[in-house]
PDB file of N, CA and C in Angstrom:
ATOM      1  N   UNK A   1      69.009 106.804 108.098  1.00  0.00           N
ATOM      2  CA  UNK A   1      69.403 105.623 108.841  1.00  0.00           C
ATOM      3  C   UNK A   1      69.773 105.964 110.283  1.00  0.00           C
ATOM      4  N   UNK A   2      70.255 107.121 110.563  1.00  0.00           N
ATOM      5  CA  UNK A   2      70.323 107.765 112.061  1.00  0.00           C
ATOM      6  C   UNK A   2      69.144 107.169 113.320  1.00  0.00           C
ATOM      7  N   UNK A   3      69.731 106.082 113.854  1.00  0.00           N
ATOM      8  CA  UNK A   3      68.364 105.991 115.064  1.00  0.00           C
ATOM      9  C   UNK A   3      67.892 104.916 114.568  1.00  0.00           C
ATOM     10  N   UNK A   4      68.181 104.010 113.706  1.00  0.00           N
ATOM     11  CA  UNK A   4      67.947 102.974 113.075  1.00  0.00           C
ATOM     12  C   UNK A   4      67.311 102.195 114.204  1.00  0.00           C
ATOM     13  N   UNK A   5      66.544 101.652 114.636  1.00  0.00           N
ATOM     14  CA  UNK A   5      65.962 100.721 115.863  1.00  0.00           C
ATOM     15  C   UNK A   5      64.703  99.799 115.362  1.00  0.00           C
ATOM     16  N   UNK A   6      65.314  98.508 114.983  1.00  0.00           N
ATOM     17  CA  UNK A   6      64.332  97.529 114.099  1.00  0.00           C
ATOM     18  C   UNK A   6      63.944  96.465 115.303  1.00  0.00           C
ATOM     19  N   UNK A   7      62.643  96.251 114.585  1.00  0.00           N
ATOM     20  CA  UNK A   7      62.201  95.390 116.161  1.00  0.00           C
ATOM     21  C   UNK A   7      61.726  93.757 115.277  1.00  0.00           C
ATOM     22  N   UNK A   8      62.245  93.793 113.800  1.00  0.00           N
ATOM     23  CA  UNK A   8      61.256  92.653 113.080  1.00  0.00           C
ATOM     24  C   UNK A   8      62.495  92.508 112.527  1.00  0.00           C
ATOM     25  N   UNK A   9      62.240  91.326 111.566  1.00  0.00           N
ATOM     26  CA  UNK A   9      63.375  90.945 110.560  1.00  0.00           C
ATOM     27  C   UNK A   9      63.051  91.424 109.348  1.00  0.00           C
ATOM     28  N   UNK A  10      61.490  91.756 108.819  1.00  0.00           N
ATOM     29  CA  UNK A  10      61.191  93.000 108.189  1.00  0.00           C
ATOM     30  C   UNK A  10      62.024  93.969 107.758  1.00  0.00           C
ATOM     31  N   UNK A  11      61.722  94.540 109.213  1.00  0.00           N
ATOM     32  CA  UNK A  11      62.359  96.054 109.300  1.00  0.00           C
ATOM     33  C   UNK A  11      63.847  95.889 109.633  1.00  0.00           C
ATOM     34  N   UNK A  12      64.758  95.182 109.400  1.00  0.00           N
ATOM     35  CA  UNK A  12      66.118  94.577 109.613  1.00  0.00           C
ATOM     36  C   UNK A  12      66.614  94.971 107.973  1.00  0.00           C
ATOM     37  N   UNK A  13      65.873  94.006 107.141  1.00  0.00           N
ATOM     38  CA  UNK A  13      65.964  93.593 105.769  1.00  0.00           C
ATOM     39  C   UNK A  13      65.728  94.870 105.322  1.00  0.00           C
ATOM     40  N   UNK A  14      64.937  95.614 105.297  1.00  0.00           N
ATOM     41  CA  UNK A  14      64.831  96.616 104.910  1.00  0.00           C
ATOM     42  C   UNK A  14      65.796  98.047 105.464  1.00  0.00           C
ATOM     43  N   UNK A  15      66.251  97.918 106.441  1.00  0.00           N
ATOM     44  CA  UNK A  15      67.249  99.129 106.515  1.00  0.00           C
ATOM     45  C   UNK A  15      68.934  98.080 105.692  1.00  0.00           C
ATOM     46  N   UNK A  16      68.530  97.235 105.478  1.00  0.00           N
ATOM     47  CA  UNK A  16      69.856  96.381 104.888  1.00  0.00           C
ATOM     48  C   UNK A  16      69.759  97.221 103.385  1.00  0.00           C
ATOM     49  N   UNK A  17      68.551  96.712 102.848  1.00  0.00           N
ATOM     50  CA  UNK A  17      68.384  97.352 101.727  1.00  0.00           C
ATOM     51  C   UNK A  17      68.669  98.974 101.535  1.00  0.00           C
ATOM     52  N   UNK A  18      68.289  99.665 102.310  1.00  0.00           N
ATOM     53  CA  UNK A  18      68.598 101.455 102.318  1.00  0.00           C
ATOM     54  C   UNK A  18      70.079 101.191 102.164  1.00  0.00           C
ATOM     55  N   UNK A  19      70.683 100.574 103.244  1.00  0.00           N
ATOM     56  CA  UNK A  19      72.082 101.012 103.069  1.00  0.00           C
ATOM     57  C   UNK A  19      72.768 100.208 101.579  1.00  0.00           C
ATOM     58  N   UNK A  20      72.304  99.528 101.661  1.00  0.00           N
ATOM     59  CA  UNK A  20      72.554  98.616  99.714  1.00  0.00           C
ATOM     60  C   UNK A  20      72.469  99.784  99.033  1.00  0.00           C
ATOM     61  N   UNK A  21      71.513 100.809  99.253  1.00  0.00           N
ATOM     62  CA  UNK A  21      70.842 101.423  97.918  1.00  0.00           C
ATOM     63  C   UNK A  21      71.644 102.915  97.933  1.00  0.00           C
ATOM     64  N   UNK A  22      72.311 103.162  99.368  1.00  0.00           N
ATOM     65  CA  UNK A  22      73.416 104.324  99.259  1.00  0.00           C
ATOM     66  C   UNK A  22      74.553 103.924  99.041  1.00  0.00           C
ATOM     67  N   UNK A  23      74.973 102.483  99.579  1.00  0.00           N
ATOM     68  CA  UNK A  23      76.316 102.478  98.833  1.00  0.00           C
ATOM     69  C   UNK A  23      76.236 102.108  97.310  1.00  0.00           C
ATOM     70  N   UNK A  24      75.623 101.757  96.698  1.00  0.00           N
ATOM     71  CA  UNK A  24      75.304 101.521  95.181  1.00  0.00           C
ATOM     72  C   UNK A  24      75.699 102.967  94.716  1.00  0.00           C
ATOM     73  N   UNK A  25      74.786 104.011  95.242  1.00  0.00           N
ATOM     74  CA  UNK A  25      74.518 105.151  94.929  1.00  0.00           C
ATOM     75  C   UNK A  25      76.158 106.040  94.795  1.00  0.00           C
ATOM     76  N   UNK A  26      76.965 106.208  95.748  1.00  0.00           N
ATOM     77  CA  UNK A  26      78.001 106.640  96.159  1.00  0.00           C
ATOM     78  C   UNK A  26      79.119 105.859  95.060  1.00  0.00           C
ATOM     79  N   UNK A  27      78.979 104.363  94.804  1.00  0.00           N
ATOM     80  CA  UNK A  27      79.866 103.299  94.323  1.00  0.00           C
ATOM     81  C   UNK A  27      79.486 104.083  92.672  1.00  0.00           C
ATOM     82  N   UNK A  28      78.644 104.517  92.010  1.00  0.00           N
ATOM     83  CA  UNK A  28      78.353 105.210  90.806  1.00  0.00           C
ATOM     84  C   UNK A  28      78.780 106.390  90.531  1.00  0.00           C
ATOM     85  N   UNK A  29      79.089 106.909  91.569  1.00  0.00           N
ATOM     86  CA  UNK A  29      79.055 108.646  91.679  1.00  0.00           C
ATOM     87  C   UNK A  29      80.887 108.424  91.813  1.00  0.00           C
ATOM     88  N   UNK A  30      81.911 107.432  92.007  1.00  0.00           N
ATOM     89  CA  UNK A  30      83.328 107.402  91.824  1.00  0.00           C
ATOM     90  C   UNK A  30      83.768 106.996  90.384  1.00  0.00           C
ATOM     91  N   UNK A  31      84.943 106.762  90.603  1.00  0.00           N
ATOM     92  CA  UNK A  31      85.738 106.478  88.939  1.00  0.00           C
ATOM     93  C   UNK A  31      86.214 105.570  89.136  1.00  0.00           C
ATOM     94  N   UNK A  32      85.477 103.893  90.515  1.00  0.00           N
ATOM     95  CA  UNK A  32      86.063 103.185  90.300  1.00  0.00           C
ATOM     96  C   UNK A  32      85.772 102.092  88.801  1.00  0.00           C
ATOM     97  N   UNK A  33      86.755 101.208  88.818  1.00  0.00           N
ATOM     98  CA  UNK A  33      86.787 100.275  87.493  1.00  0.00           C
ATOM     99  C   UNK A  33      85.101  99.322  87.871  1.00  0.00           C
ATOM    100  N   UNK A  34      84.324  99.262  86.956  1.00  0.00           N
ATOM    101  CA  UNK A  34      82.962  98.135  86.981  1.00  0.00           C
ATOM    102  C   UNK A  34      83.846  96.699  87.307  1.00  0.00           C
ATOM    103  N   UNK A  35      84.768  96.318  87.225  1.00  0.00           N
ATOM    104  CA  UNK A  35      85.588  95.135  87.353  1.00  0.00           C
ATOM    105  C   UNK A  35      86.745  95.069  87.489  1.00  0.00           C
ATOM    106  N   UNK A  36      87.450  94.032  88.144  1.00  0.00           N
ATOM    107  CA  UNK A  36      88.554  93.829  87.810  1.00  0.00           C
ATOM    108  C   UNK A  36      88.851  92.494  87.668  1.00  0.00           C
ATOM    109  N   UNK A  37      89.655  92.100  86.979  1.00  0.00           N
ATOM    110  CA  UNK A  37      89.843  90.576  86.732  1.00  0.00           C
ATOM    111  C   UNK A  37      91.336  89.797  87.442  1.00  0.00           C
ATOM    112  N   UNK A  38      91.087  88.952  88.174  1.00  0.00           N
ATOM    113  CA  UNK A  38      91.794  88.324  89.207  1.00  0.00           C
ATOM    114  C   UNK A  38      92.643  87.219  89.165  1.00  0.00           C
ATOM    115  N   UNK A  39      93.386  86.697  89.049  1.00  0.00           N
ATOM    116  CA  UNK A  39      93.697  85.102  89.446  1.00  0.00           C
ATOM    117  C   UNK A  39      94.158  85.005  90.518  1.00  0.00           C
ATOM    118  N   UNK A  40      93.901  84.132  91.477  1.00  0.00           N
ATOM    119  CA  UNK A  40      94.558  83.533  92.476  1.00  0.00           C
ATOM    120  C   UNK A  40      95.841  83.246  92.616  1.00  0.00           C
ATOM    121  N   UNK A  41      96.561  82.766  93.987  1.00  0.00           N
ATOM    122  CA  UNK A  41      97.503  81.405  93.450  1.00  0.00           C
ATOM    123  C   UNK A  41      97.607  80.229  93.158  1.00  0.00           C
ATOM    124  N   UNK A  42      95.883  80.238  93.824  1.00  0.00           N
ATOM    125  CA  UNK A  42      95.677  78.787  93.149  1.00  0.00           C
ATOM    126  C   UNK A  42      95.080  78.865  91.615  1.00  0.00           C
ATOM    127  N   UNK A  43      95.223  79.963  91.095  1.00  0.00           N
ATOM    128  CA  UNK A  43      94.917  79.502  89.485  1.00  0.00           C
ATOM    129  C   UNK A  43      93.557  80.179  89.205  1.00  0.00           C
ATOM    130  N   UNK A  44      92.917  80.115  90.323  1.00  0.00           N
ATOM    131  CA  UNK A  44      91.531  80.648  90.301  1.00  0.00           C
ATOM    132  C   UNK A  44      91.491  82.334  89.754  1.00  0.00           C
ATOM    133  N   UNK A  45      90.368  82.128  88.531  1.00  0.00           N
ATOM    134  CA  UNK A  45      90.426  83.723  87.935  1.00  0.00           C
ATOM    135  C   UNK A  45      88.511  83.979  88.429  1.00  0.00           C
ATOM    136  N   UNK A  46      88.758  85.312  88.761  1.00  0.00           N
ATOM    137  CA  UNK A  46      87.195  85.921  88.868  1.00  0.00           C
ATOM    138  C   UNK A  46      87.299  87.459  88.888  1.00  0.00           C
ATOM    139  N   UNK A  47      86.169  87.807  88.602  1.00  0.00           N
ATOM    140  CA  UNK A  47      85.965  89.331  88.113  1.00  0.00           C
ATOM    141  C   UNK A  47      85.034  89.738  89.037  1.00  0.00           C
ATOM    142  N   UNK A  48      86.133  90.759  89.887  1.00  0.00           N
ATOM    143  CA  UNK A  48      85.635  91.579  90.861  1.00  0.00           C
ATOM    144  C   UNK A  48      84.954  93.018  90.727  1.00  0.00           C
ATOM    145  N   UNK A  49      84.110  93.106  90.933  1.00  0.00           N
ATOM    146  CA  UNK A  49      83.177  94.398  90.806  1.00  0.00           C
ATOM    147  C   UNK A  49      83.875  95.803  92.112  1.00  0.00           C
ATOM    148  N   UNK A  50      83.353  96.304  91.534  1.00  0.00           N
ATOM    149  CA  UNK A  50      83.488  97.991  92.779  1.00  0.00           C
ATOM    150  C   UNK A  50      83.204  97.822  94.042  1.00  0.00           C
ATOM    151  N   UNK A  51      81.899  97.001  93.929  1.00  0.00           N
ATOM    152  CA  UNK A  51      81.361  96.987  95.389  1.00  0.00           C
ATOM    153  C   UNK A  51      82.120  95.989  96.072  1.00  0.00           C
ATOM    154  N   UNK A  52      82.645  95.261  95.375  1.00  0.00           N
ATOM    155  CA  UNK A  52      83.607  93.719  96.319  1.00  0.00           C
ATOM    156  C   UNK A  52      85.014  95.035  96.380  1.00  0.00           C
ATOM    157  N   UNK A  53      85.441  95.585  95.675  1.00  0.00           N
ATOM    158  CA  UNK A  53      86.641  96.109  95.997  1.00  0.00           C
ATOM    159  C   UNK A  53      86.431  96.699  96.979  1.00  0.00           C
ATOM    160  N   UNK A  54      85.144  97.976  97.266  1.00  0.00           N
ATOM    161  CA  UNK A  54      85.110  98.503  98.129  1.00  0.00           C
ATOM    162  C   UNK A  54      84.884  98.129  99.998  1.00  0.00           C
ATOM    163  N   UNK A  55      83.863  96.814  99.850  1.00  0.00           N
ATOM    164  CA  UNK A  55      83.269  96.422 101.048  1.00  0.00           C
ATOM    165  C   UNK A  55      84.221  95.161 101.477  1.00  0.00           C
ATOM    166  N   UNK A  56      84.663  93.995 100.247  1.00  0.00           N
ATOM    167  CA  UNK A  56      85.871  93.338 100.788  1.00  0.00           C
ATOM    168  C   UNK A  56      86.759  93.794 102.161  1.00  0.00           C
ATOM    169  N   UNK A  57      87.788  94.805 102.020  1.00  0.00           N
ATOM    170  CA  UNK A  57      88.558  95.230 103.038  1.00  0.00           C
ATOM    171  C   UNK A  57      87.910  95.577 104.379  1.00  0.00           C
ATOM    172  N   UNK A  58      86.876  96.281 104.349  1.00  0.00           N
ATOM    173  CA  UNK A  58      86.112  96.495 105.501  1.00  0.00           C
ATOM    174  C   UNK A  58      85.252  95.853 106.080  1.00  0.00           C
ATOM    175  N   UNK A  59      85.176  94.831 105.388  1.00  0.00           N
ATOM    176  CA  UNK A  59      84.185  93.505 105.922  1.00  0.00           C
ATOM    177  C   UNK A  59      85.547  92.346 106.981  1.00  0.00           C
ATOM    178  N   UNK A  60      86.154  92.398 105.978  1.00  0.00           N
ATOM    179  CA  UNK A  60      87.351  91.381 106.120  1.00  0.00           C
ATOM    180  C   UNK A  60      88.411  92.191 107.691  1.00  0.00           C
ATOM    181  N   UNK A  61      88.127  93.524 107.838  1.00  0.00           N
ATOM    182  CA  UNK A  61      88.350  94.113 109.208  1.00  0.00           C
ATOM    183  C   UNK A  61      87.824  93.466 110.266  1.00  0.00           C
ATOM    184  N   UNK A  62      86.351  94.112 109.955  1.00  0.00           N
ATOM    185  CA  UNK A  62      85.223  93.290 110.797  1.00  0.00           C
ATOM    186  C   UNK A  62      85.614  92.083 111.724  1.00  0.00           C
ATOM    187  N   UNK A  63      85.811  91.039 110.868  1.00  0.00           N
ATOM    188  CA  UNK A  63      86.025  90.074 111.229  1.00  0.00           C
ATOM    189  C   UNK A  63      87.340  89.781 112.134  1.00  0.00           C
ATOM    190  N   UNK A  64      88.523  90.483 111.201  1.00  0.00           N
ATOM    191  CA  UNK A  64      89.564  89.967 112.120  1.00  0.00           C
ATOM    192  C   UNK A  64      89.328  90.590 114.033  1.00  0.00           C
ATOM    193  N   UNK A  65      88.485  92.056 113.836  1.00  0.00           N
ATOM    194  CA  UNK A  65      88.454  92.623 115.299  1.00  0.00           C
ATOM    195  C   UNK A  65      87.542  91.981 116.032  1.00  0.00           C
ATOM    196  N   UNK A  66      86.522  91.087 115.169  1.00  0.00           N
ATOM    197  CA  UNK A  66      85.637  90.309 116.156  1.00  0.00           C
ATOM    198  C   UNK A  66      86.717  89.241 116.889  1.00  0.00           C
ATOM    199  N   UNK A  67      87.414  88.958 116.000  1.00  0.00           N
ATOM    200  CA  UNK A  67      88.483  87.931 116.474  1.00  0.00           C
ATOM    201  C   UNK A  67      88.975  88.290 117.859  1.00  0.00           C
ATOM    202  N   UNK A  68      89.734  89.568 117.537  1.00  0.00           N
ATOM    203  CA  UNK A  68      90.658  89.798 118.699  1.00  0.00           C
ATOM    204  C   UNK A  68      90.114  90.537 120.355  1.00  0.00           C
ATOM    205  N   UNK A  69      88.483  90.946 120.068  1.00  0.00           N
ATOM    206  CA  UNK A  69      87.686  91.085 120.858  1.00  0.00           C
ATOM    207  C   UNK A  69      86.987  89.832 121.448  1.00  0.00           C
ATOM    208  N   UNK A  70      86.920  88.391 120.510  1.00  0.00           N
ATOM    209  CA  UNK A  70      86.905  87.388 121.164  1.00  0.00           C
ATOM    210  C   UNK A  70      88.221  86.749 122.265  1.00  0.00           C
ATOM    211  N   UNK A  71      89.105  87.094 121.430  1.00  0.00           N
ATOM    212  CA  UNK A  71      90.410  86.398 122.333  1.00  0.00           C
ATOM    213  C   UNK A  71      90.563  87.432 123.685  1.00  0.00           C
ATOM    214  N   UNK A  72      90.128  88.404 123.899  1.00  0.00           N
ATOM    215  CA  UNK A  72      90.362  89.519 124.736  1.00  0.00           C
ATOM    216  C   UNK A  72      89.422  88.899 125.935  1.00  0.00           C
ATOM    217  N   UNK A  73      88.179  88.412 125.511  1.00  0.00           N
ATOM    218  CA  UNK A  73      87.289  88.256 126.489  1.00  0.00           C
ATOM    219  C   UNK A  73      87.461  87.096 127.003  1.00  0.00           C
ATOM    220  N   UNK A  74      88.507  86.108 126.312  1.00  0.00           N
ATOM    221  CA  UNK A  74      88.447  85.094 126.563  1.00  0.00           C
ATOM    222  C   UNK A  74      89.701  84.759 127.880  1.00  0.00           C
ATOM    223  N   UNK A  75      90.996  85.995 127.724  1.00  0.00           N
ATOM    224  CA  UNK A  75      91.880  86.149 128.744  1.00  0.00           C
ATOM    225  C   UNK A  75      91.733  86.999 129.606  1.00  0.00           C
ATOM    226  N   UNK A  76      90.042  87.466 129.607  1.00  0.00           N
ATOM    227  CA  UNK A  76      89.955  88.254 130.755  1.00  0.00           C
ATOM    228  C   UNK A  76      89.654  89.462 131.089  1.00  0.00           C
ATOM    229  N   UNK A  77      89.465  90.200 129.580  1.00  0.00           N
ATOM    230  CA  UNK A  77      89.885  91.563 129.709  1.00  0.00           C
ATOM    231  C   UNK A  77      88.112  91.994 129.519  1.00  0.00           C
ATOM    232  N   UNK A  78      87.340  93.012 130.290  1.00  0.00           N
ATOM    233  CA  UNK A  78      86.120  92.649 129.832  1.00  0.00           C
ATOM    234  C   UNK A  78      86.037  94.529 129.538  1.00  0.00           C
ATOM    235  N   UNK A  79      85.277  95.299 128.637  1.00  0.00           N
ATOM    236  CA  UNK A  79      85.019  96.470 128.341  1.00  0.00           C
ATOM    237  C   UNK A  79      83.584  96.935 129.326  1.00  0.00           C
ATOM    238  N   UNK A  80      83.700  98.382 129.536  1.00  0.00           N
ATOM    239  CA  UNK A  80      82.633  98.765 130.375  1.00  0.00           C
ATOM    240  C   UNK A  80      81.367  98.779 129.330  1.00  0.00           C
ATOM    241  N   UNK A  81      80.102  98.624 129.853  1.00  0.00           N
ATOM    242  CA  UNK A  81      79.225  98.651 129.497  1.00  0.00           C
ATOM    243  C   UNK A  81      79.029  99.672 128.235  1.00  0.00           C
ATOM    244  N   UNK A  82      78.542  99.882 126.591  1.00  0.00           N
ATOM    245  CA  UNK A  82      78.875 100.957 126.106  1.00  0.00           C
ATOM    246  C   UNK A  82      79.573 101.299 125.403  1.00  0.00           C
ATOM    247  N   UNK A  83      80.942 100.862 125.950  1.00  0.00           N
ATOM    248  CA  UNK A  83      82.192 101.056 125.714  1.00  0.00           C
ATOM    249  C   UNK A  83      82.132 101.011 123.707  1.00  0.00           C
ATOM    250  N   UNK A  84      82.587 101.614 123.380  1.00  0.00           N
ATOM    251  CA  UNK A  84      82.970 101.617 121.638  1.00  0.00           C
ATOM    252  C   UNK A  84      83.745 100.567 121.472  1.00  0.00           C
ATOM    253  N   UNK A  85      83.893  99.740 120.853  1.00  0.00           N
ATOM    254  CA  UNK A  85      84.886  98.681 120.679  1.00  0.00           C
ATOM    255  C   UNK A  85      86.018  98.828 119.655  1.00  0.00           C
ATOM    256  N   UNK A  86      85.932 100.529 119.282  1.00  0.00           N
ATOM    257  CA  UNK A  86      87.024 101.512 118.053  1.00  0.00           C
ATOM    258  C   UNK A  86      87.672 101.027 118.753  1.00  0.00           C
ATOM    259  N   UNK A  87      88.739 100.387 120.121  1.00  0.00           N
ATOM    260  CA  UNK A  87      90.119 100.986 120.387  1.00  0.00           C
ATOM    261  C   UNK A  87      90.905 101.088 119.931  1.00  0.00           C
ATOM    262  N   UNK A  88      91.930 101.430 120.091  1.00  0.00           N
ATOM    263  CA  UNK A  88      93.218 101.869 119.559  1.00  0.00           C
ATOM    264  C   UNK A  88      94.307 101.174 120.780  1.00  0.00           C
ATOM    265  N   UNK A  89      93.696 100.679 121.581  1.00  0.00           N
ATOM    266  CA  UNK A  89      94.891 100.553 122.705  1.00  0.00           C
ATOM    267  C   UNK A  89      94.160  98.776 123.316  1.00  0.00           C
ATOM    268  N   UNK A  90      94.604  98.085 124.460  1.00  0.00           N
ATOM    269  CA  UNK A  90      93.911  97.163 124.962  1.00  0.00           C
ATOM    270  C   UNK A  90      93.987  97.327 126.435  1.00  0.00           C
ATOM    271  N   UNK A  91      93.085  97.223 127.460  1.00  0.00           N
ATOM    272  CA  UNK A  91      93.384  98.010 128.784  1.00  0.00           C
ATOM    273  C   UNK A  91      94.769  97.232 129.084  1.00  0.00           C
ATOM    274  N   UNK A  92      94.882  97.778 130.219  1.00  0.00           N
ATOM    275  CA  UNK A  92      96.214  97.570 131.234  1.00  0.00           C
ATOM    276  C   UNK A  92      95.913  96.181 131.785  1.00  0.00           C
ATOM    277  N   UNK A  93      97.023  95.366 131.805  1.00  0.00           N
ATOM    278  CA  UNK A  93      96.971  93.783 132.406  1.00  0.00           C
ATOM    279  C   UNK A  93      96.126  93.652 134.014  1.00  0.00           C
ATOM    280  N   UNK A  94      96.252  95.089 134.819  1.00  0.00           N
ATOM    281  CA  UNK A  94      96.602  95.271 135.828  1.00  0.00           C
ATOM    282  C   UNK A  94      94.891  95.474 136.305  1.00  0.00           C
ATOM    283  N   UNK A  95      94.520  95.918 135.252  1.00  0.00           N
ATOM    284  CA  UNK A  95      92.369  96.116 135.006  1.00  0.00           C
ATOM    285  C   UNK A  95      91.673  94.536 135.088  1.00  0.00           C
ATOM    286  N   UNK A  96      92.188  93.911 135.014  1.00  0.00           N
ATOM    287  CA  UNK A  96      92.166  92.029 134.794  1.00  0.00           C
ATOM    288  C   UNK A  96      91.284  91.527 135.837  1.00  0.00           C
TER     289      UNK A  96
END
C-alpha cells in the first residue's frame, strides 16, 4: 500500500479492499472477543464484532479532528502547505 496513488474509483475501491483484507488479517491473528454484546442507555442491545471494537475509536478520532481542523480554519488559523495535520499543539494567535 506504500505510494498508494489511485487515479479511478476502481483503483480507490480496490486499495479499500487490500486494506479490509490486512486488517481482517491482523484482527484474526489477536485474542480479541468475535463479539461483544451491548445495551445502550437507550435500551438498545447489539453485538459488536472485533473489527467495530477495533476501528470504532479511531474512526470516531477522525472525525472529532476533522472537526477541530474545521473550526481552526474557520478562526483563521491556516497550516503551511504539507503540513501533517498530527499536531500536538495549535499555532500561536500571533501567526493569524
Amino acid at each position: 500500500m506504500e505510494g498508494f496513488d489511485a487515479e479511478s474509483l476502481p483503483q480507490i475501491e480496490a486499495g479499500f479492499a487490500d486494506v479490509d483484507a490486512m486488517v481482517n488479517e491482523a484482527l484474526s491473528s489477536t485474542a480479541l472477543p468475535q463479539s461483544v454484546r451491548h445495551t445502550n442507555d437507550a435500551g438498545v442491545t447489539e453485538n459488536l464484532d472485533a473489527r467495530w471494537l477495533v476501528l470504532h475509536p479511531i474512526t470516531h478520532e477522525f472525525h472529532h479532528k476533522g472537526q477541530l481542523m474545521m473550526m481552526a480554519r474557520l478562526l483563521g488559523y491556516t497550516f503551511p502547505e504539507g503540513q501533517d495535520s498530527d499536531l500536538q499543539f495549535l499555532p500561536d494567535v500571533s501567526q493569524r
